[in-house]
PDB file of N, CA and C in Angstrom:
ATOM      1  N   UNK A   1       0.846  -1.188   0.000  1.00  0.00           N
ATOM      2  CA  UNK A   1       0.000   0.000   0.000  1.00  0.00           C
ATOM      3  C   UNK A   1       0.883   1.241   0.000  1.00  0.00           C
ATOM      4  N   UNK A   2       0.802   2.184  -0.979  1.00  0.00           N
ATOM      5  CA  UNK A   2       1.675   3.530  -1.143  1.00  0.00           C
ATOM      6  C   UNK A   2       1.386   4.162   0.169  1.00  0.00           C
ATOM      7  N   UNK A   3       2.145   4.899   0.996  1.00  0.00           N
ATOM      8  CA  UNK A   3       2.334   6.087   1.745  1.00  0.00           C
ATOM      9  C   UNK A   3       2.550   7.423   1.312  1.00  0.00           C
ATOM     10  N   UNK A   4       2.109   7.707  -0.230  1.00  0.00           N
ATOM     11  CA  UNK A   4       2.461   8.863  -0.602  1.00  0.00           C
ATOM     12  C   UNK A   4       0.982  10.006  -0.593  1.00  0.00           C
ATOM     13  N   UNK A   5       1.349  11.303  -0.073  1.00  0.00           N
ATOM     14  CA  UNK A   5       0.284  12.031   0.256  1.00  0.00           C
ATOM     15  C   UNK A   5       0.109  12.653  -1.061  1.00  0.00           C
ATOM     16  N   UNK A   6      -1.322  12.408  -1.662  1.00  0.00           N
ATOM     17  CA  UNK A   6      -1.360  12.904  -3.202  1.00  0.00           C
ATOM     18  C   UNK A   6      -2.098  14.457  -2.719  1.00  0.00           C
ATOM     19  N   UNK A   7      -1.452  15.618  -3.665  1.00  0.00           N
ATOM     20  CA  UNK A   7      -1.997  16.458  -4.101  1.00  0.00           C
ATOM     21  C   UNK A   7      -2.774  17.357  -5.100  1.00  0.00           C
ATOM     22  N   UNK A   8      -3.866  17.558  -5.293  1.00  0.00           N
ATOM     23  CA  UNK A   8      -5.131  17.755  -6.336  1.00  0.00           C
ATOM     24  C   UNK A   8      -4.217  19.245  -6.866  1.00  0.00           C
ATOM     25  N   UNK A   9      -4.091  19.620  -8.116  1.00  0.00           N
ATOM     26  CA  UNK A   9      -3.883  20.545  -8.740  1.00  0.00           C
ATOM     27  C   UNK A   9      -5.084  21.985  -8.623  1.00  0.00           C
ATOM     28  N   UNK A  10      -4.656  22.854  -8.571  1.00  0.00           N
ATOM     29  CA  UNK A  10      -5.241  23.941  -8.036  1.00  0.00           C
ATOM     30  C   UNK A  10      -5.433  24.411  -9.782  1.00  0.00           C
ATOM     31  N   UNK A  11      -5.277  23.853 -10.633  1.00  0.00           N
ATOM     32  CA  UNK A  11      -6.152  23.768 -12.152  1.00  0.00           C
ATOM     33  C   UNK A  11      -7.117  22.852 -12.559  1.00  0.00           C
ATOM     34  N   UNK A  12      -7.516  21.989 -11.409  1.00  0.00           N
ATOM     35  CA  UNK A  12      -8.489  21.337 -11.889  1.00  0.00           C
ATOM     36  C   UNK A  12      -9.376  21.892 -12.003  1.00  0.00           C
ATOM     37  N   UNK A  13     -10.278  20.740 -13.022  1.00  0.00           N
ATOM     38  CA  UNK A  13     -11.710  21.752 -13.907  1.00  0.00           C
ATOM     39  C   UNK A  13     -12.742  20.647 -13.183  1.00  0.00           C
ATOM     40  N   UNK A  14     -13.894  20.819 -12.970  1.00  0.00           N
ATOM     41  CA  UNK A  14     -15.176  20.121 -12.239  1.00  0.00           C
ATOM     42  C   UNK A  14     -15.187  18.487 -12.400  1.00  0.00           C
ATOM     43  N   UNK A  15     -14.970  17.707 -11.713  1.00  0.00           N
ATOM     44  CA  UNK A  15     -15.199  16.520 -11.500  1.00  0.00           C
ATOM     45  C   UNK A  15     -14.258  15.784 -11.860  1.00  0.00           C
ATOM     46  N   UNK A  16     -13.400  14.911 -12.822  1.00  0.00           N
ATOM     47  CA  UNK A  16     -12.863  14.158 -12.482  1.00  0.00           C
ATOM     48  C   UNK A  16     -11.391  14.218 -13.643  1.00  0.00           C
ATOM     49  N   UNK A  17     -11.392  15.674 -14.138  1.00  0.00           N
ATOM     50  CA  UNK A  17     -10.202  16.082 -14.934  1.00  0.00           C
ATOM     51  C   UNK A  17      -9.064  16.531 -13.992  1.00  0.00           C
ATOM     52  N   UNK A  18      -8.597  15.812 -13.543  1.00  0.00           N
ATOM     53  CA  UNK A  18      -7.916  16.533 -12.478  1.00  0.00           C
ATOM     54  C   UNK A  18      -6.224  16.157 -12.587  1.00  0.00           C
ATOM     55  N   UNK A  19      -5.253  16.393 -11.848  1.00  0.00           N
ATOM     56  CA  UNK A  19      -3.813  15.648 -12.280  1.00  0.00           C
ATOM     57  C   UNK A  19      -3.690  16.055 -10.389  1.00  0.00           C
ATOM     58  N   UNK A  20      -2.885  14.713 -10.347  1.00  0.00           N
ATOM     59  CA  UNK A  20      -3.168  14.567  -8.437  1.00  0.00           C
ATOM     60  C   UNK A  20      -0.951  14.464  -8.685  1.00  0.00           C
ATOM     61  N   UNK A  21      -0.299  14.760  -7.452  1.00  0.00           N
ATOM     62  CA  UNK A  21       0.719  14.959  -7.769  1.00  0.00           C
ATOM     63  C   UNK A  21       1.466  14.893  -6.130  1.00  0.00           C
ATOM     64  N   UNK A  22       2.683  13.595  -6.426  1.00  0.00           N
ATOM     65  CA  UNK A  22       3.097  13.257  -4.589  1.00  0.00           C
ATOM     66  C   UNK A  22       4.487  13.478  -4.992  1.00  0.00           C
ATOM     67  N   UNK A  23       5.463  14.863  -4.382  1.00  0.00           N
ATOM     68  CA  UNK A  23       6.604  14.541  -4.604  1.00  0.00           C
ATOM     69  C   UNK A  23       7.325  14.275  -3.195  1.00  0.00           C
ATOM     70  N   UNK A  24       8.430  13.781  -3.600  1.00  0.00           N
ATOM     71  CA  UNK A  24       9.327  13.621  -2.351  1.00  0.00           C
ATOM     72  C   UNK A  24      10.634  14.366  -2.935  1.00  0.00           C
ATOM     73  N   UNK A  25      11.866  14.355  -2.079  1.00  0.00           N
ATOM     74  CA  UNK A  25      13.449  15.095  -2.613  1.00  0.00           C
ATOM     75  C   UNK A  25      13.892  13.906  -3.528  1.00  0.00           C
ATOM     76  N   UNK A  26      13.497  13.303  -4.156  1.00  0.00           N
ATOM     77  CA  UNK A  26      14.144  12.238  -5.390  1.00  0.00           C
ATOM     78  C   UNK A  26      13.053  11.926  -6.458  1.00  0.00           C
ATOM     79  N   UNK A  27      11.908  12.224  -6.579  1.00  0.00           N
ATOM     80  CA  UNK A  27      11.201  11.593  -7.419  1.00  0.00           C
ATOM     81  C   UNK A  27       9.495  13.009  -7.101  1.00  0.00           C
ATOM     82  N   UNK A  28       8.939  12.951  -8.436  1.00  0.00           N
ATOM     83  CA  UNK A  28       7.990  13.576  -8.386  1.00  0.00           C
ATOM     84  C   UNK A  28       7.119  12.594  -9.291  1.00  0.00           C
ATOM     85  N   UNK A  29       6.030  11.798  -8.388  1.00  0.00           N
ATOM     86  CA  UNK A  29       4.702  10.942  -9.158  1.00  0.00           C
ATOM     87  C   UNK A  29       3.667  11.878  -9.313  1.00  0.00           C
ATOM     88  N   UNK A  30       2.944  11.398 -10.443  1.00  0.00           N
ATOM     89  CA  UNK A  30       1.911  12.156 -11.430  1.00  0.00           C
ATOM     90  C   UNK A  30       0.533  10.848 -11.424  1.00  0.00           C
ATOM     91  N   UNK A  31      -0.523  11.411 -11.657  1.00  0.00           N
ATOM     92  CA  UNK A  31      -1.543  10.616 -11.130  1.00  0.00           C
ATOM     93  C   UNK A  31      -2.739  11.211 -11.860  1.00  0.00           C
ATOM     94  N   UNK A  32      -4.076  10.650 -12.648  1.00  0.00           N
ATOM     95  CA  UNK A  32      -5.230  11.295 -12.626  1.00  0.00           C
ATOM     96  C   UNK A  32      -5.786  10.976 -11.687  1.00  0.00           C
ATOM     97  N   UNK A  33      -5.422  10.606 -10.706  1.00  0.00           N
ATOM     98  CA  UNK A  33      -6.594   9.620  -9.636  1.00  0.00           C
ATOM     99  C   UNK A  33      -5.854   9.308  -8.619  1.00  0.00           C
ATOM    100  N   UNK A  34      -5.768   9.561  -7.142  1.00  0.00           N
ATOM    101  CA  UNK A  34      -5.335   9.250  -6.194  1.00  0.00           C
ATOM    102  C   UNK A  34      -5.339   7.667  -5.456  1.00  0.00           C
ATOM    103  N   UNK A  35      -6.840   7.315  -5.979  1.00  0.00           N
ATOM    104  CA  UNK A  35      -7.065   6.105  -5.271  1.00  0.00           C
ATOM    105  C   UNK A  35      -6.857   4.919  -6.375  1.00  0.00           C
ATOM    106  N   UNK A  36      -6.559   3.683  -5.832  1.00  0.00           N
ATOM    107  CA  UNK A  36      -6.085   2.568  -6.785  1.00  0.00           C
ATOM    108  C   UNK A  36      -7.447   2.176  -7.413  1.00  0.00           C
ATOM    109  N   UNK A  37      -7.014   1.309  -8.434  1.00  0.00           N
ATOM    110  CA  UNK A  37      -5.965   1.140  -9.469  1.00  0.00           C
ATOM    111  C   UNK A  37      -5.808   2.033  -9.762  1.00  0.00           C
ATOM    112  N   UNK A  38      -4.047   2.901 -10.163  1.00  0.00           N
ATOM    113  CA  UNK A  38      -4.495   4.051 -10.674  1.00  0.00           C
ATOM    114  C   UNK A  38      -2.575   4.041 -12.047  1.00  0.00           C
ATOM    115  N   UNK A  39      -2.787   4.592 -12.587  1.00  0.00           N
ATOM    116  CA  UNK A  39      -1.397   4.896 -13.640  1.00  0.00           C
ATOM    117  C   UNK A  39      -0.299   5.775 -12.725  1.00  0.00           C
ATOM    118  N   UNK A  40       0.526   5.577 -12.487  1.00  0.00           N
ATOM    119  CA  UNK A  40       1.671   6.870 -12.317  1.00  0.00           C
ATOM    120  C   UNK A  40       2.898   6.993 -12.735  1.00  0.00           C
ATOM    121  N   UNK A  41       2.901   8.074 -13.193  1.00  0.00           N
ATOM    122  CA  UNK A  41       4.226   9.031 -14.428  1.00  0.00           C
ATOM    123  C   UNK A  41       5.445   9.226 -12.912  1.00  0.00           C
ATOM    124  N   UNK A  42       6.343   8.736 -12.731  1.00  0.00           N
ATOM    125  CA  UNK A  42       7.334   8.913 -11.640  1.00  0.00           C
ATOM    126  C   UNK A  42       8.467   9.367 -12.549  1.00  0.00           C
ATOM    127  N   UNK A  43       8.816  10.676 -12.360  1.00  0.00           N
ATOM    128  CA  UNK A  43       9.782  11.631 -13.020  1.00  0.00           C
ATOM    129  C   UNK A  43      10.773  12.312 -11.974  1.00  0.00           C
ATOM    130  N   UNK A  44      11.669  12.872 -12.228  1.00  0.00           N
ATOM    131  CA  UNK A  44      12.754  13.471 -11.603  1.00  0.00           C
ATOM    132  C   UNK A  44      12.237  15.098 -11.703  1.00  0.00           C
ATOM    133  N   UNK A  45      12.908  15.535  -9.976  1.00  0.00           N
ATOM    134  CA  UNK A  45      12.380  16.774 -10.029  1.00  0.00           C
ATOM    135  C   UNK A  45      12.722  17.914 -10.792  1.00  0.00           C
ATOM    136  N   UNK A  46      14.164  17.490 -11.733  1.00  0.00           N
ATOM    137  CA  UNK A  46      14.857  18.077 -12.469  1.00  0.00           C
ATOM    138  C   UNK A  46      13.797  18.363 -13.796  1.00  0.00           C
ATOM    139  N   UNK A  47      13.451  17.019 -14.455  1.00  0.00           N
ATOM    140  CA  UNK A  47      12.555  17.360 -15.710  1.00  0.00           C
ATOM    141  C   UNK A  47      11.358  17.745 -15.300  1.00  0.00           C
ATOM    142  N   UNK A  48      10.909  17.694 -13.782  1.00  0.00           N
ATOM    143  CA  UNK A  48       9.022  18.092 -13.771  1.00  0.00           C
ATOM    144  C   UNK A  48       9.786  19.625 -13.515  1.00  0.00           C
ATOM    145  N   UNK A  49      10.162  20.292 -13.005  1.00  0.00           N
ATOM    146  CA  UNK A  49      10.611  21.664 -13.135  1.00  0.00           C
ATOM    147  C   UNK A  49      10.989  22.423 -14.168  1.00  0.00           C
ATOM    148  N   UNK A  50      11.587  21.138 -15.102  1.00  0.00           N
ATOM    149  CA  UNK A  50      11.594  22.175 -16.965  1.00  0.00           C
ATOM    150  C   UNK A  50      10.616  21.969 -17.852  1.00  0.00           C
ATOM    151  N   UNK A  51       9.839  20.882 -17.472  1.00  0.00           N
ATOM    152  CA  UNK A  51       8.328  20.968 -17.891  1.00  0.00           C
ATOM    153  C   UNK A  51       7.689  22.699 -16.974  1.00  0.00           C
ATOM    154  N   UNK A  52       7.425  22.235 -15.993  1.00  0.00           N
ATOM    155  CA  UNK A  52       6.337  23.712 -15.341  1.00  0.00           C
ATOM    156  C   UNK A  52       7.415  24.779 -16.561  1.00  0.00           C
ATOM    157  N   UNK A  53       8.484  24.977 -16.426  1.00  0.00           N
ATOM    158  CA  UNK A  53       8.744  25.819 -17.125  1.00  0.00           C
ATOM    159  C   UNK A  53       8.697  26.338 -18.163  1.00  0.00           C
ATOM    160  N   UNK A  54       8.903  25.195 -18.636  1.00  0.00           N
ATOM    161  CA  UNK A  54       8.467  25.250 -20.672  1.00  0.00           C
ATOM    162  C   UNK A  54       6.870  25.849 -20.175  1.00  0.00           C
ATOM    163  N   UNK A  55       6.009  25.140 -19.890  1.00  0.00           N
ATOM    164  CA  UNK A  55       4.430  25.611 -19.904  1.00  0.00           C
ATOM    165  C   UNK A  55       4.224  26.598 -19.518  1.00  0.00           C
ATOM    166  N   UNK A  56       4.884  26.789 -18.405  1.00  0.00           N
ATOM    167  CA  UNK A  56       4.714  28.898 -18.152  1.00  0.00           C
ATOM    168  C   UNK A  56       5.217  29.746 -18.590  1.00  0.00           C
ATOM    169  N   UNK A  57       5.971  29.624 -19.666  1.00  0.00           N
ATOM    170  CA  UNK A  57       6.667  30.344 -20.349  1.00  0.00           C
ATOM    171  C   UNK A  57       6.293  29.867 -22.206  1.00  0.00           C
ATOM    172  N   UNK A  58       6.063  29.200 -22.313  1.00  0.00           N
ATOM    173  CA  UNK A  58       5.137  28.469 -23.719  1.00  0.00           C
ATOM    174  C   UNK A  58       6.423  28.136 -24.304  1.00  0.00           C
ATOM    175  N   UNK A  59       7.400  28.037 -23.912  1.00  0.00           N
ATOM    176  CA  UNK A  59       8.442  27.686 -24.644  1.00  0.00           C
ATOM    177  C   UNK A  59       9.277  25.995 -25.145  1.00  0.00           C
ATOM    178  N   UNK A  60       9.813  25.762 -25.829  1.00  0.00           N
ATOM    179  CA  UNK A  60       9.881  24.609 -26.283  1.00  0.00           C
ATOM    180  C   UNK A  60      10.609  23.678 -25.188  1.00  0.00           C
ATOM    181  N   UNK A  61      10.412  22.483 -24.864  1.00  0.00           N
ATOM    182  CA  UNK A  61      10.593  21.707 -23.673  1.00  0.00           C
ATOM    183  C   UNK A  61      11.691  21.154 -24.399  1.00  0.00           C
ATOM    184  N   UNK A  62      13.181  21.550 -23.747  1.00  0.00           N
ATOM    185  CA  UNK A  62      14.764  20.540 -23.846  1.00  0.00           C
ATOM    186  C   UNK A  62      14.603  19.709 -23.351  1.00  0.00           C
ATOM    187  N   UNK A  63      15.818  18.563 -24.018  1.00  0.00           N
ATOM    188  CA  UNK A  63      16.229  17.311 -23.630  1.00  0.00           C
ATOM    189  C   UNK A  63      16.249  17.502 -22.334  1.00  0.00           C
ATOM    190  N   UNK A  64      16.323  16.669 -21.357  1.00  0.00           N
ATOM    191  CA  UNK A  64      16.735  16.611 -19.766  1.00  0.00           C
ATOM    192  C   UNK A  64      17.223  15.538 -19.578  1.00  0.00           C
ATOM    193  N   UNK A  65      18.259  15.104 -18.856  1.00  0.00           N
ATOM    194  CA  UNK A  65      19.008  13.932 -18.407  1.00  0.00           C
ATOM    195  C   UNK A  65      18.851  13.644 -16.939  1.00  0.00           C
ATOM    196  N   UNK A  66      18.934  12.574 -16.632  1.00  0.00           N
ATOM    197  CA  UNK A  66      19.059  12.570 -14.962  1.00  0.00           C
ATOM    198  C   UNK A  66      20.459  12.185 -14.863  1.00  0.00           C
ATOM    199  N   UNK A  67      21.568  13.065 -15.572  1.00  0.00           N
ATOM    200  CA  UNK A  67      23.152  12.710 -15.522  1.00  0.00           C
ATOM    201  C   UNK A  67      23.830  14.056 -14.543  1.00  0.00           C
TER     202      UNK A  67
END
């Protein structure tokens, strides 16, 4: 059973479009759905930070390495 505390995006739109999101200092998981069965995107906080960036800035998303 996960111990990770999921958090609901403060862009969600009414009912069940939502992106739920648990990071820790090594890993940032991605989620539509908190409760199981559920998919999760487990990324480095390095590339989820040049993602937010590319998107707030509309700009084109670089390679990223976890090197």
């Amino acid at each position: 059973m996960s111990t990770r505390r999921w958090r609901k995006s403060s862009y969600c739109q009414e009912g069940e479009a939502c992106v739920h999101i648990s990071a820790t200092p090594a890993a940032v998981h991605l989620t539509d759905r908190p409760a199981p069965p559920r998919p999760v995107l487990t990324t480095s906080p390095a590339a989820f930070a040049a993602l937010l960036h590319a998107l707030k800035s509309r700009a084109p998303l670089a390679q990223v390495t976890g090197r």
